[in-house]
C-alpha atoms as a PDB file:
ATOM      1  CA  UNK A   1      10.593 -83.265-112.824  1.00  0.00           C
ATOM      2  CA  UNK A   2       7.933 -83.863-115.340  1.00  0.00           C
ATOM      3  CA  UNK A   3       4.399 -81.899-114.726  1.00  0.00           C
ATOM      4  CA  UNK A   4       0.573 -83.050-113.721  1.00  0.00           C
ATOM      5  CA  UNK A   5      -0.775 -83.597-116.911  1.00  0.00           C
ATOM      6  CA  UNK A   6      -4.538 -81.568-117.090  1.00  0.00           C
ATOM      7  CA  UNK A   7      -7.629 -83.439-116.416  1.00  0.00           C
ATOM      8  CA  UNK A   8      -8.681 -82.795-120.329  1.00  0.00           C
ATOM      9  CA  UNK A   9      -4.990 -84.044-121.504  1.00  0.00           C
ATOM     10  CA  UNK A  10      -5.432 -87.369-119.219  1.00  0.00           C
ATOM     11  CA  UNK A  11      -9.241 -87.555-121.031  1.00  0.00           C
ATOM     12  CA  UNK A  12      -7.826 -86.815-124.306  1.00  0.00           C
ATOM     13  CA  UNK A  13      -4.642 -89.538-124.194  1.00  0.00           C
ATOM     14  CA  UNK A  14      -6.625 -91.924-122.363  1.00  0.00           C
ATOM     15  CA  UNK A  15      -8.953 -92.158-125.351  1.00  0.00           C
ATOM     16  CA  UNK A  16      -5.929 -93.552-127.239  1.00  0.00           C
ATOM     17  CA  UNK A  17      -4.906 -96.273-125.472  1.00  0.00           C
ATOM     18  CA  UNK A  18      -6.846 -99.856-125.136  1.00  0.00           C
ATOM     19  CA  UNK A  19      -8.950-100.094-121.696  1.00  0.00           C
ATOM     20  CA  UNK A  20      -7.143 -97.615-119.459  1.00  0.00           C
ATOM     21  CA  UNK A  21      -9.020 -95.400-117.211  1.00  0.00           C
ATOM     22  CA  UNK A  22      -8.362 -92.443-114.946  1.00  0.00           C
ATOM     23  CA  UNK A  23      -7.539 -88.896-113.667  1.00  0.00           C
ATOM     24  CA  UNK A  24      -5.026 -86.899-112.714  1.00  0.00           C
ATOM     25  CA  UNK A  25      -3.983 -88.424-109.905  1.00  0.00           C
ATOM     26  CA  UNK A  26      -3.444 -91.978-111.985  1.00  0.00           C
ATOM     27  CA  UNK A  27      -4.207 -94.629-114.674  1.00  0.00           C
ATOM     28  CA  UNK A  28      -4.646 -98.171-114.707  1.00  0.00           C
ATOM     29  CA  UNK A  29      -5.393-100.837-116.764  1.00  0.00           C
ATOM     30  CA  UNK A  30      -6.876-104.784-115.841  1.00  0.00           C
ATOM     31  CA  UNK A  31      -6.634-107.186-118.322  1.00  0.00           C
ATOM     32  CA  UNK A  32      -7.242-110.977-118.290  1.00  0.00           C
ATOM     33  CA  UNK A  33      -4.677-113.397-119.622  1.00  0.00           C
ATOM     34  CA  UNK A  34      -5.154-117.183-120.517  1.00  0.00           C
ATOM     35  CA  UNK A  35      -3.625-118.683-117.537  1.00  0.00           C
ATOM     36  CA  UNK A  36      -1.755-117.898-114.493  1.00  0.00           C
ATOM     37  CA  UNK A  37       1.765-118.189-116.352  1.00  0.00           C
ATOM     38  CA  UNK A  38       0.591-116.097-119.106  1.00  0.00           C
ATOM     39  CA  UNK A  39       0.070-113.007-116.549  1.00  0.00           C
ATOM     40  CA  UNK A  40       3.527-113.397-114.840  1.00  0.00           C
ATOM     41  CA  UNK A  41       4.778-113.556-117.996  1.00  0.00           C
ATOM     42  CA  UNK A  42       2.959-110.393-119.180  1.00  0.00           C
ATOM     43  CA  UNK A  43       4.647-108.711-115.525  1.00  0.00           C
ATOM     44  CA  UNK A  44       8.185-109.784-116.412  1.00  0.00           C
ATOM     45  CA  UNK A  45       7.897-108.375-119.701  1.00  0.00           C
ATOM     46  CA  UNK A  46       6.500-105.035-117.997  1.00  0.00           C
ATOM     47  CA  UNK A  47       9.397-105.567-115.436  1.00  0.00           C
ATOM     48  CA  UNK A  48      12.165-105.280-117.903  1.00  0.00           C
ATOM     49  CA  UNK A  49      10.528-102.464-119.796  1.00  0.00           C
ATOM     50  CA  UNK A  50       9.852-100.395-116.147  1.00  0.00           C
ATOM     51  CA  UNK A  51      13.961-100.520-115.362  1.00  0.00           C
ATOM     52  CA  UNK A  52      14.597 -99.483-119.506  1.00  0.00           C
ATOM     53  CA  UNK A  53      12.328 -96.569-118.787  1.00  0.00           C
ATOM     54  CA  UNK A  54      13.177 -96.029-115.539  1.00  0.00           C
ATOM     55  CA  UNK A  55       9.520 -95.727-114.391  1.00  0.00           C
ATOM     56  CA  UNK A  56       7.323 -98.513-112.253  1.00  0.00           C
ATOM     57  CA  UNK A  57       3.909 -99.173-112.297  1.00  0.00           C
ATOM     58  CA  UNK A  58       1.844-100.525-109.162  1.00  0.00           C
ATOM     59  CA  UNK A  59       1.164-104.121-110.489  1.00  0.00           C
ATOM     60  CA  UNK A  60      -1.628-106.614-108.360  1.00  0.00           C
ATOM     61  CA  UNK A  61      -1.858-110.021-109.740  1.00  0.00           C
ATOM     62  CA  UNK A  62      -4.717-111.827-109.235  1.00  0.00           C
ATOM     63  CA  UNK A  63      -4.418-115.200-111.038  1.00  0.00           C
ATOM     64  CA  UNK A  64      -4.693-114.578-114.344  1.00  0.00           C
ATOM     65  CA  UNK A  65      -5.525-111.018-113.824  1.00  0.00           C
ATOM     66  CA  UNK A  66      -3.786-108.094-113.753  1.00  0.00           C
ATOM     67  CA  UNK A  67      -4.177-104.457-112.919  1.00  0.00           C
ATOM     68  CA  UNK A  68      -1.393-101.785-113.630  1.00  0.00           C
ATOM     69  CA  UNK A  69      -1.782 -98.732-112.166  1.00  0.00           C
ATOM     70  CA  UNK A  70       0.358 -95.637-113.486  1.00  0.00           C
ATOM     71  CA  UNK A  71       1.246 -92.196-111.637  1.00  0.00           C
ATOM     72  CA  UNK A  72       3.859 -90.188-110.953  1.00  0.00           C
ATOM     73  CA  UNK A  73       4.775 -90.171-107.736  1.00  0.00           C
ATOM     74  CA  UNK A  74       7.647 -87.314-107.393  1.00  0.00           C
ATOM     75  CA  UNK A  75       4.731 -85.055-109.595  1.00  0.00           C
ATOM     76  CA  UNK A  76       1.755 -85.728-107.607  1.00  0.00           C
ATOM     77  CA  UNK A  77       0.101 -87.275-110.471  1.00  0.00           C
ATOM     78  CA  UNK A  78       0.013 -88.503-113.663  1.00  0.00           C
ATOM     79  CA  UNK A  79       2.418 -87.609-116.007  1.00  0.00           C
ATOM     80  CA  UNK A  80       3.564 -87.863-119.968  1.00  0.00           C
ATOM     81  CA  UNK A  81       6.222 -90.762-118.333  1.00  0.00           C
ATOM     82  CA  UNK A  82       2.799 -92.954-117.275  1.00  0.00           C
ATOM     83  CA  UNK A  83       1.312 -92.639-120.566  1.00  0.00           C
ATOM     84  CA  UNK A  84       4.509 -93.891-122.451  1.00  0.00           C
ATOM     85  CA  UNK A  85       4.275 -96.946-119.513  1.00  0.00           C
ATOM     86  CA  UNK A  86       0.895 -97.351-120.533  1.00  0.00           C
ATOM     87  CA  UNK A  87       1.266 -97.603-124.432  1.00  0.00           C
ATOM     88  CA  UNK A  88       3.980 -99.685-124.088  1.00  0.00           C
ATOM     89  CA  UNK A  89       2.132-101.866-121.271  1.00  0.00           C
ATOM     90  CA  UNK A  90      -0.526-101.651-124.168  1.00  0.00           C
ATOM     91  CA  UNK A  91       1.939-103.461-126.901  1.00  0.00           C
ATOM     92  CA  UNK A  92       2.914-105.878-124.290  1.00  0.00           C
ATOM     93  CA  UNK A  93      -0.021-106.820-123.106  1.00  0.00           C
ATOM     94  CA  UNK A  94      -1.479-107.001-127.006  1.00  0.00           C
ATOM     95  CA  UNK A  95       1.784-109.681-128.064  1.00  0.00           C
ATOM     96  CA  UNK A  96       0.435-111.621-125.249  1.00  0.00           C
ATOM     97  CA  UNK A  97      -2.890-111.862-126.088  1.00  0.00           C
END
């Protein structure tokens, strides 16, 4: 099971990736897309890269917004496995764009 990353690791990571906030408990992201297609296209993209890592973020859609939220359920938290999610939400999410 992977382990509850610190409160300074989460800072320190989180300053890496583009727009994500959070704690220890979780991340998330919201970005804006052009239209309404453009977002579900973003979350099918995330969709097939979720099952590869075996890993799911919490996804609301809200017309052509999106927020992805990141933890770790099993750990209580967030985890090295929701920071991968995020950078590769990140190159996703930056192809679309």
């Amino acid at each position: 099971m992977a382990d509850v990353l610190t409160a300074e690791t989460v800072r320190s990571e989180l300053a890496g990736l583009t727009d994500w906030t959070g704690d220890q408990a979780s991340i998330s992201r919201t970005v804006e897309l052009g239209s309404f297609p453009a977002a579900i296209a973003v979350v099918d993209r995330v969709a097939v890269v979720a099952e590869e890592l075996d890993h799911h973020p919490d996804i609301d859609i809200r017309w052509r917004t999106v927020t992805f939220r990141c933890a770790t359920h099993s750990a209580g938290g967030t985890t090295r496995r929701d920071l991968e999610l995020a950078r590769r939400i990140d190159e996703i999410v930056r192809a679309a764009s």
